[in-house]
Protein backbone atom coordinates (compact mmCIF):
# COMPACT_ATOMS: atom_id res chain seq x y z
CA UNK A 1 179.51 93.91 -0.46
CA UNK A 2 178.99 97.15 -2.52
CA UNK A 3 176.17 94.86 -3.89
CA UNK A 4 174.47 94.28 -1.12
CA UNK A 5 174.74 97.93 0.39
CA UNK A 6 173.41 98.92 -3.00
CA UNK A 7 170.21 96.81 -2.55
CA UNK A 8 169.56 97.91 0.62
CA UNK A 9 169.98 101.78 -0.07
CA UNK A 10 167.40 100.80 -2.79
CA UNK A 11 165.04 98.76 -0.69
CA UNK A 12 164.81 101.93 2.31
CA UNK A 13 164.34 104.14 -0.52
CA UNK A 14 161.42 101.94 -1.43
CA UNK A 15 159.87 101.69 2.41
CA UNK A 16 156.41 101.55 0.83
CA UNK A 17 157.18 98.38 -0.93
CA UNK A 18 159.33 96.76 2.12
CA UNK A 19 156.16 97.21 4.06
CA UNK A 20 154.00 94.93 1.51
CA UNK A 21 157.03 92.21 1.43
CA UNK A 22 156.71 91.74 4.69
CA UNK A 23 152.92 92.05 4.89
CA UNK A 24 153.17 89.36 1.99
CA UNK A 25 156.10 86.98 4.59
CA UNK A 26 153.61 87.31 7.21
CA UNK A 27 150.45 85.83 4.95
CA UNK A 28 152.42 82.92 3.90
CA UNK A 29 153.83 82.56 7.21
CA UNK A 30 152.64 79.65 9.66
CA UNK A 31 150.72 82.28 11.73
CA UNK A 32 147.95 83.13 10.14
CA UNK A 33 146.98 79.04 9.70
CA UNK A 34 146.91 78.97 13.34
CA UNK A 35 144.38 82.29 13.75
CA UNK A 36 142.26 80.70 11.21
CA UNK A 37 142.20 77.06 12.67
CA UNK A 38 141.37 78.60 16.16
CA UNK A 39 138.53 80.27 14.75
CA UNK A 40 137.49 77.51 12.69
CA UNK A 41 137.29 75.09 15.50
CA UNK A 42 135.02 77.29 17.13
CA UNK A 43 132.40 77.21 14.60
CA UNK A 44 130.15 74.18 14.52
CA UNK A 45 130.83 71.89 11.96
CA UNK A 46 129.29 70.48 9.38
CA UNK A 47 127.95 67.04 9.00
CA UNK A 48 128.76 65.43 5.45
CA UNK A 49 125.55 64.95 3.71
CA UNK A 50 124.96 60.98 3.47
CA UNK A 51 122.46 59.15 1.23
CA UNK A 52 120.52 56.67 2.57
CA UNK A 53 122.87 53.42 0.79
CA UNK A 54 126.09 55.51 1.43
CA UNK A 55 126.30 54.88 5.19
CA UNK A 56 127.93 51.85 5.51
CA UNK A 57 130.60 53.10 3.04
CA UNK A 58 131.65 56.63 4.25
CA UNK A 59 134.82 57.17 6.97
CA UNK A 60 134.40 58.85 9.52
CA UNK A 61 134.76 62.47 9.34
CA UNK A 62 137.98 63.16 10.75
CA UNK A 63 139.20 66.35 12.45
CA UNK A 64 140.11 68.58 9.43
CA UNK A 65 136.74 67.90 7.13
CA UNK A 66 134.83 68.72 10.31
CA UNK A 67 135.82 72.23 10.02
CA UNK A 68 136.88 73.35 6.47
CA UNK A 69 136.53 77.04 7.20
CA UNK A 70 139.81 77.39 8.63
CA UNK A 71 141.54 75.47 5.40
CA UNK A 72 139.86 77.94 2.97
CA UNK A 73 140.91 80.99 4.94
CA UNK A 74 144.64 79.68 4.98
CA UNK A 75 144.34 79.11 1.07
CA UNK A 76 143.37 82.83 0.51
CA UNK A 77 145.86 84.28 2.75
CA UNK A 78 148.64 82.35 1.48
CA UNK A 79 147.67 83.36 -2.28
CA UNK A 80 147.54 86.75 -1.34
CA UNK A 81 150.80 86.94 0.32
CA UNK A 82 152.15 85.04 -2.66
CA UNK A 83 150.69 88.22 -4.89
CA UNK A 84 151.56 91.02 -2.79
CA UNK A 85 155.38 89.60 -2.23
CA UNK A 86 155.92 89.70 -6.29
CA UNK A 87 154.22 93.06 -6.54
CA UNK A 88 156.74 94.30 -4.32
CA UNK A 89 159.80 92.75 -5.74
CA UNK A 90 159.01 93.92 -9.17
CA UNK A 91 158.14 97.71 -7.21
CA UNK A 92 161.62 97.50 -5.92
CA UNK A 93 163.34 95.90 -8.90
CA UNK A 94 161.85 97.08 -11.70
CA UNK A 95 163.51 100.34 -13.12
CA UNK A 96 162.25 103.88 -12.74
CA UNK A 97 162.79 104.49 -16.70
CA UNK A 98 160.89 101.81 -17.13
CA UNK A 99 157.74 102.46 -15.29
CA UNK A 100 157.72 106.05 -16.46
CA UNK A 101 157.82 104.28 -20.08
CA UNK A 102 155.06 102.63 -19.19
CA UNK A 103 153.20 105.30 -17.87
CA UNK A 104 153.93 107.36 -21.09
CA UNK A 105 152.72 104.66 -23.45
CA UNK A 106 149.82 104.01 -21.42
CA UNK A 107 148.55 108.58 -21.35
CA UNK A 108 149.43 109.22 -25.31
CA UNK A 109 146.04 109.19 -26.78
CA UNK A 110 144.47 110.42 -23.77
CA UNK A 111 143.48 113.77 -25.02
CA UNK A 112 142.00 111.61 -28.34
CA UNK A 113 139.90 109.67 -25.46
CA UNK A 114 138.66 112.48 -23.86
CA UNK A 115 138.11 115.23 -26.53
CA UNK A 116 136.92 112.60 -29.64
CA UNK A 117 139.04 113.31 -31.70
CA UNK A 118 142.68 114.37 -32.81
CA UNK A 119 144.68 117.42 -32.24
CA UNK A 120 147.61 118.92 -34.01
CA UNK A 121 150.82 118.65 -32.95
CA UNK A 122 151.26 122.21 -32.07
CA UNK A 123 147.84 122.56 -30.14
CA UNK A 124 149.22 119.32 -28.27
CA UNK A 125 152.68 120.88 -27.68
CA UNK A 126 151.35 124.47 -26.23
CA UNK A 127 148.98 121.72 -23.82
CA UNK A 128 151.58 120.26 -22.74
CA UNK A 129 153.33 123.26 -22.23
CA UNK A 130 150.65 124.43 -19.87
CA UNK A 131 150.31 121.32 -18.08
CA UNK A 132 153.79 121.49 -16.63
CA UNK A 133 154.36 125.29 -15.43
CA UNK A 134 155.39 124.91 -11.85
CA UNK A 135 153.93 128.29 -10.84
CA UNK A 136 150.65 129.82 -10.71
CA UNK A 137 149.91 133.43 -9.21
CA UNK A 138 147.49 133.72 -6.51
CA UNK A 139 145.70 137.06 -5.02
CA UNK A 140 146.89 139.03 -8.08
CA UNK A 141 145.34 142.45 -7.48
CA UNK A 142 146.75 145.67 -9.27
CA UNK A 143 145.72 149.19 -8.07
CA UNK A 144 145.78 152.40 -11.06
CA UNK A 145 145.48 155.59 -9.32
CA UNK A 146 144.77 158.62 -12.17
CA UNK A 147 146.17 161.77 -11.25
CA UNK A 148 145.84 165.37 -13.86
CA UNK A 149 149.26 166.61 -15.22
CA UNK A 150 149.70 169.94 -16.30
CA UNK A 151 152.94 170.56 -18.05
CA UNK A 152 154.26 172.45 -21.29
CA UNK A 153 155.56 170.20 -24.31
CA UNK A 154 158.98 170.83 -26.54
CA UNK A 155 157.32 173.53 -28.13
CA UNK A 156 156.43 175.57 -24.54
CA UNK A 157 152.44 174.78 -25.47
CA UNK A 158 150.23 173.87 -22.24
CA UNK A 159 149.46 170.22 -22.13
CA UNK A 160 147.87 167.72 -20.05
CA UNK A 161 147.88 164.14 -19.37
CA UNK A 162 146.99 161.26 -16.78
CA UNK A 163 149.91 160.37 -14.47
CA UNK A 164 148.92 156.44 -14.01
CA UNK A 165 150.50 154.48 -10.55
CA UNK A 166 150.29 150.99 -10.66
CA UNK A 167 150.76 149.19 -8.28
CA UNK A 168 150.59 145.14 -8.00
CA UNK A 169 150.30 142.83 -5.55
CA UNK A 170 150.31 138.55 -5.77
CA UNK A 171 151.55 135.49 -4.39
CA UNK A 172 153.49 133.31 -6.29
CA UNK A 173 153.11 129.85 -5.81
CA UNK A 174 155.32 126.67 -6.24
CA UNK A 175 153.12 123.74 -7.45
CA UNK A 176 155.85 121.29 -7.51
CA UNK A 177 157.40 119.30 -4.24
CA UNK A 178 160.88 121.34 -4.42
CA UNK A 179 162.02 125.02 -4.22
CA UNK A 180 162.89 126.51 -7.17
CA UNK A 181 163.48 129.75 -8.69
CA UNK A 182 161.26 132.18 -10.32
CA UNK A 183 162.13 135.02 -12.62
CA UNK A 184 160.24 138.45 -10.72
CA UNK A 185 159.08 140.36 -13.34
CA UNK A 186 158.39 143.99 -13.76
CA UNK A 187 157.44 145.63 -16.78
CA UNK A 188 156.36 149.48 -18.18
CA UNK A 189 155.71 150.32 -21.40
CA UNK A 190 157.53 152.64 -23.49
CA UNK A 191 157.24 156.37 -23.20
CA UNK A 192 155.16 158.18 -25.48
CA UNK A 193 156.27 160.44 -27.35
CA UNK A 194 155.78 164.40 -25.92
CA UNK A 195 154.81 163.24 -22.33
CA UNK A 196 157.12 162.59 -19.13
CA UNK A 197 159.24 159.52 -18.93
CA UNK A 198 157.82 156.67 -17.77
CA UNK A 199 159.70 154.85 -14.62
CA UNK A 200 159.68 151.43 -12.68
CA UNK A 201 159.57 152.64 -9.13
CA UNK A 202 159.37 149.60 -6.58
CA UNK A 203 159.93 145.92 -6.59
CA UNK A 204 159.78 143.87 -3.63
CA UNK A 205 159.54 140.31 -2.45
CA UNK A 206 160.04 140.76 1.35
CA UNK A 207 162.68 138.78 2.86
CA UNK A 208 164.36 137.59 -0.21
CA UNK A 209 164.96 140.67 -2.49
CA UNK A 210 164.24 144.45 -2.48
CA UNK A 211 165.43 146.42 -5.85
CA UNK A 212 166.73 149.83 -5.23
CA UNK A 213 164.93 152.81 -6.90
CA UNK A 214 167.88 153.86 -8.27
CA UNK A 215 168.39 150.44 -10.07
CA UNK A 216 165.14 150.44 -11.31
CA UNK A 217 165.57 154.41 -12.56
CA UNK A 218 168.77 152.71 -14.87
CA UNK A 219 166.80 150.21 -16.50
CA UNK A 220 166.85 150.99 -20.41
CA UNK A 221 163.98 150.78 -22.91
CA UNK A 222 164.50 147.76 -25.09
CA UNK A 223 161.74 147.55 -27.72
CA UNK A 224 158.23 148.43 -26.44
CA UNK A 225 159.22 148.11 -22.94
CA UNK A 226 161.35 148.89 -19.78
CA UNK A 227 161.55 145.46 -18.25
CA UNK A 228 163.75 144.01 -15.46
CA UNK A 229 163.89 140.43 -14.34
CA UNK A 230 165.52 139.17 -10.56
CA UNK A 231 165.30 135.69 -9.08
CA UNK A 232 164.03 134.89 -6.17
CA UNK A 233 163.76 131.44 -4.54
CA UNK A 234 160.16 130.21 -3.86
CA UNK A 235 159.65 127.34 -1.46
CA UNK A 236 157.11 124.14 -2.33
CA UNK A 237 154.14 125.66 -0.33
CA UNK A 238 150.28 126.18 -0.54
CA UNK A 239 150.96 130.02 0.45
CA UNK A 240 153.49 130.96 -1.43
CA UNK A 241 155.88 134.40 -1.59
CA UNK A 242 154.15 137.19 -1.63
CA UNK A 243 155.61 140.09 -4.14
CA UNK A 244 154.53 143.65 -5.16
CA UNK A 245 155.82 146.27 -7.99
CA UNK A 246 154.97 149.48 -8.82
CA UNK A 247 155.08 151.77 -11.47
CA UNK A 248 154.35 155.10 -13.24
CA UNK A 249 152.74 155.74 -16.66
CA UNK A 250 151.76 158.60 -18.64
CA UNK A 251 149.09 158.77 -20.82
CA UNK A 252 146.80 160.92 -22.93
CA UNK A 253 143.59 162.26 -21.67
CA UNK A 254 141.09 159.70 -23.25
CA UNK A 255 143.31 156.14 -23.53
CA UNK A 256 142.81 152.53 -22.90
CA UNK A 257 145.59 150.45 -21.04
CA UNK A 258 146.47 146.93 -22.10
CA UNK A 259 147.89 144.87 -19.48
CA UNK A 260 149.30 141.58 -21.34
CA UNK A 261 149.60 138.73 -18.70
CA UNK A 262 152.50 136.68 -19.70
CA UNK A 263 154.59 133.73 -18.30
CA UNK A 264 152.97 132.47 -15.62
CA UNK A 265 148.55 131.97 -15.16
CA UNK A 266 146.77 133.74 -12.36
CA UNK A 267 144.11 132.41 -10.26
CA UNK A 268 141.79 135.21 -10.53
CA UNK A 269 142.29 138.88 -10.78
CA UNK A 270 140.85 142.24 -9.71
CA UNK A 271 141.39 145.93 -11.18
CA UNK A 272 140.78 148.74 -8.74
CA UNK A 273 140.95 152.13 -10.03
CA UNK A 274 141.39 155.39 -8.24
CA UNK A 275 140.34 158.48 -10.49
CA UNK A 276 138.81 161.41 -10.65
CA UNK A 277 134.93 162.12 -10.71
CA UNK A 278 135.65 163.97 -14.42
CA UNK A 279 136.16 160.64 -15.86
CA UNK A 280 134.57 157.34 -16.25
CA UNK A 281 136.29 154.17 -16.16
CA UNK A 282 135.61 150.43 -17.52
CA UNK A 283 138.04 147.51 -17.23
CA UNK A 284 137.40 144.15 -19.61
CA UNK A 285 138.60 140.84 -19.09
CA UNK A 286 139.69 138.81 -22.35
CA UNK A 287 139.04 135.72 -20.38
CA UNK A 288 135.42 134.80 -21.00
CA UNK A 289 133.43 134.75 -18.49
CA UNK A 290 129.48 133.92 -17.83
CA UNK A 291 128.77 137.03 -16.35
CA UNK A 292 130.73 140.12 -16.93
CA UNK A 293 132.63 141.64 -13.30
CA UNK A 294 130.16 144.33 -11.89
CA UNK A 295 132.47 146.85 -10.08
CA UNK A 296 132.23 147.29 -6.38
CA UNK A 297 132.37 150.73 -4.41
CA UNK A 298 135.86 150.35 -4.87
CA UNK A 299 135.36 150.60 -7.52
CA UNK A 300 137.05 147.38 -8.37
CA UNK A 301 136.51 144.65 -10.64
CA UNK A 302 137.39 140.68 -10.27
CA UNK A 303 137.43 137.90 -12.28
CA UNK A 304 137.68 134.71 -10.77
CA UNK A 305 138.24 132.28 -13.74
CA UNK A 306 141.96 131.44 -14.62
CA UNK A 307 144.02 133.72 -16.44
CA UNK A 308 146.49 131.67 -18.94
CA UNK A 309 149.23 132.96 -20.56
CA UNK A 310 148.45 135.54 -22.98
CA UNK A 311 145.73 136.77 -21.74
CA UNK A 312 144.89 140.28 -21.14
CA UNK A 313 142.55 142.90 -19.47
CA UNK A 314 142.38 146.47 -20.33
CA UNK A 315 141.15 149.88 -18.61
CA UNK A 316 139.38 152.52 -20.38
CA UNK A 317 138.41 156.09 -19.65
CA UNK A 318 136.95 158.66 -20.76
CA UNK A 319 135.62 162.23 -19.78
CA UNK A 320 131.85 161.93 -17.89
CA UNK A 321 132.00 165.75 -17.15
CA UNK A 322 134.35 168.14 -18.73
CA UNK A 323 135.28 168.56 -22.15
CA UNK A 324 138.60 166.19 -22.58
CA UNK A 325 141.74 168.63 -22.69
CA UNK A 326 144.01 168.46 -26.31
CA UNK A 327 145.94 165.36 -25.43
CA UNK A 328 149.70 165.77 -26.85
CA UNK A 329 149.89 164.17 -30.32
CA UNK A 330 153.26 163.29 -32.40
């Protein structure tokens, strides 16, 4: 009895193929011989051919000759219901392991087949690594707004530097067909030495998590950078969970920031920068690209390519106008 309810849990969970058993029962089935010979009959039939010396020697055609289409209609259908019952026993019966065996046999040289030639194991590992991350960031935009600070170093000396507020904004999306969780991460680099600290100020995923300022204010420096990591549970959709972090940075008065994009690949990205007139500011891509971003009136700049892990973009400045202030040195 456990068996049977076995088999049958099995066969629902396989609808698809149920529905090609029985489309295979009702092929073989009496029914379709009847549709045919009704048709058949309908159609005129076909005299034999005779020869002249063969007349006194033929029977006379009989009921069935007279119209073979319906016999050759019956054949096919009854062969095909024959095929499409055994393709859906062996869908039902055959194991899971097995097919994905199969499958697995069947895609191992495919990269030799499409590129020509070989690959190294490692290059083929890191593919395959990218092939199956479940999450890809959508609408990733990050805002740096440059604003002058004056302050005096450990030595009581006048100094200046930029005071850098990023902010970020994406959707994270869940390419597989179940929820799962995603490690949120936020990131600043490590302080410089003789400017202000540098803090992690917001992080946000509204409706499933909101991180205190005061957490974020707690998080220590480990190696080159303050980092914090919360999960947050994304659902299998096309649109996501939108999420957004900000920061604040400190850095000299002619720099470049180099934003590494780790973990997971973005579809596109645009840099926006808010700064004063005194300066002028580029942003690269190290994603190649046919033609390089042209900013807007933002001014902004986008690149719509995809952004793998490990790739990077970086902002540059440097004074249009005024003569550049002594930046703090250690």
């Amino acid at each position: 009895m456990a068996r049977l309810r076995r088999w049958i849990e099995k066969l629902l969970s396989h609808w698809e193929m149920g529905v090609v058993f029985l489309l295979g029962v009702l092929l073989v089935s009496p029914f379709p011989h009847l549709v045919y010979d009704h048709f058949a009959a309908s159609a005129p039939a076909k005299p034999p051919e005779v020869q002249p010396d063969q007349k006194e020697q033929l029977p006379p055609p009989s009921e069935e000759s007279s119209h073979p289409l319906g016999g050759e209609l019956w054949l096919l259908s009854e062969k095909l219901g024959e095929a499409l019952i055994i393709a859906a026993v062996l869908g039902i019966v055959v194991d899971e392991s097995v097919k994905k065996t199969l499958v697995k046999e069947s895609v191992k040289n495919l990269l030799h087949l499409f590129i020509g030639y070989d690959l190294p194991d490692e290059v083929k590992a890191h593919l395959k690594y990218l092939l199956h991350l479940p999450f890809v960031r959508k609408g990733f935009t990050i805002t740096y707004t440059f604003e002058k600070l004056d302050f005096k170093n450990a030595d009581g000396i006048p100094v200046s530097c930029w005071e850098v507020t990023s902010e970020t904004t994406y959707n994270i999306v869940n390419l597989t067909e179940k929820g799962l969780d995603y490690d949120f991460p936020s990131a600043v680099e490590r302080t410089p030495p003789g400017l202000p600290e540098n803090m992690l100020l917001e992080m946000d995923a509204p409706g499933l998590l909101h991180v205190s300022p005061s957490e974020l204010a707690a998080v220590k420096t480990v190696g080159a950078y303050k980092r914090v990591t919360k999960s947050i549970h994304v659902p299998s959709n096309k649109d996501g969970v939108a999420v957004r972090t900000k920061r604040k940075a400190h850095y000299a008065m002619e720099d470049t920031i180099v934003l590494d994009l780790l973990g997971t690949p973005c579809m596109g990205i645009t840099v926006c920068v808010k700064a004063p007139p005194e300066i002028e500011v580029d942003v690269a891509f190290g994603t190649p690209i046919d033609k390089p971003p042209v900013p807007d009136p933002g001014p902004c700049w986008t690149h719509p390519g995809v952004h793998l892990p490990g790739s990077h973009f970086k902002v540059v400045w440097r004074f249009a106008k005024t003569s550049p202030s002594k930046a703090p040195t250690s």
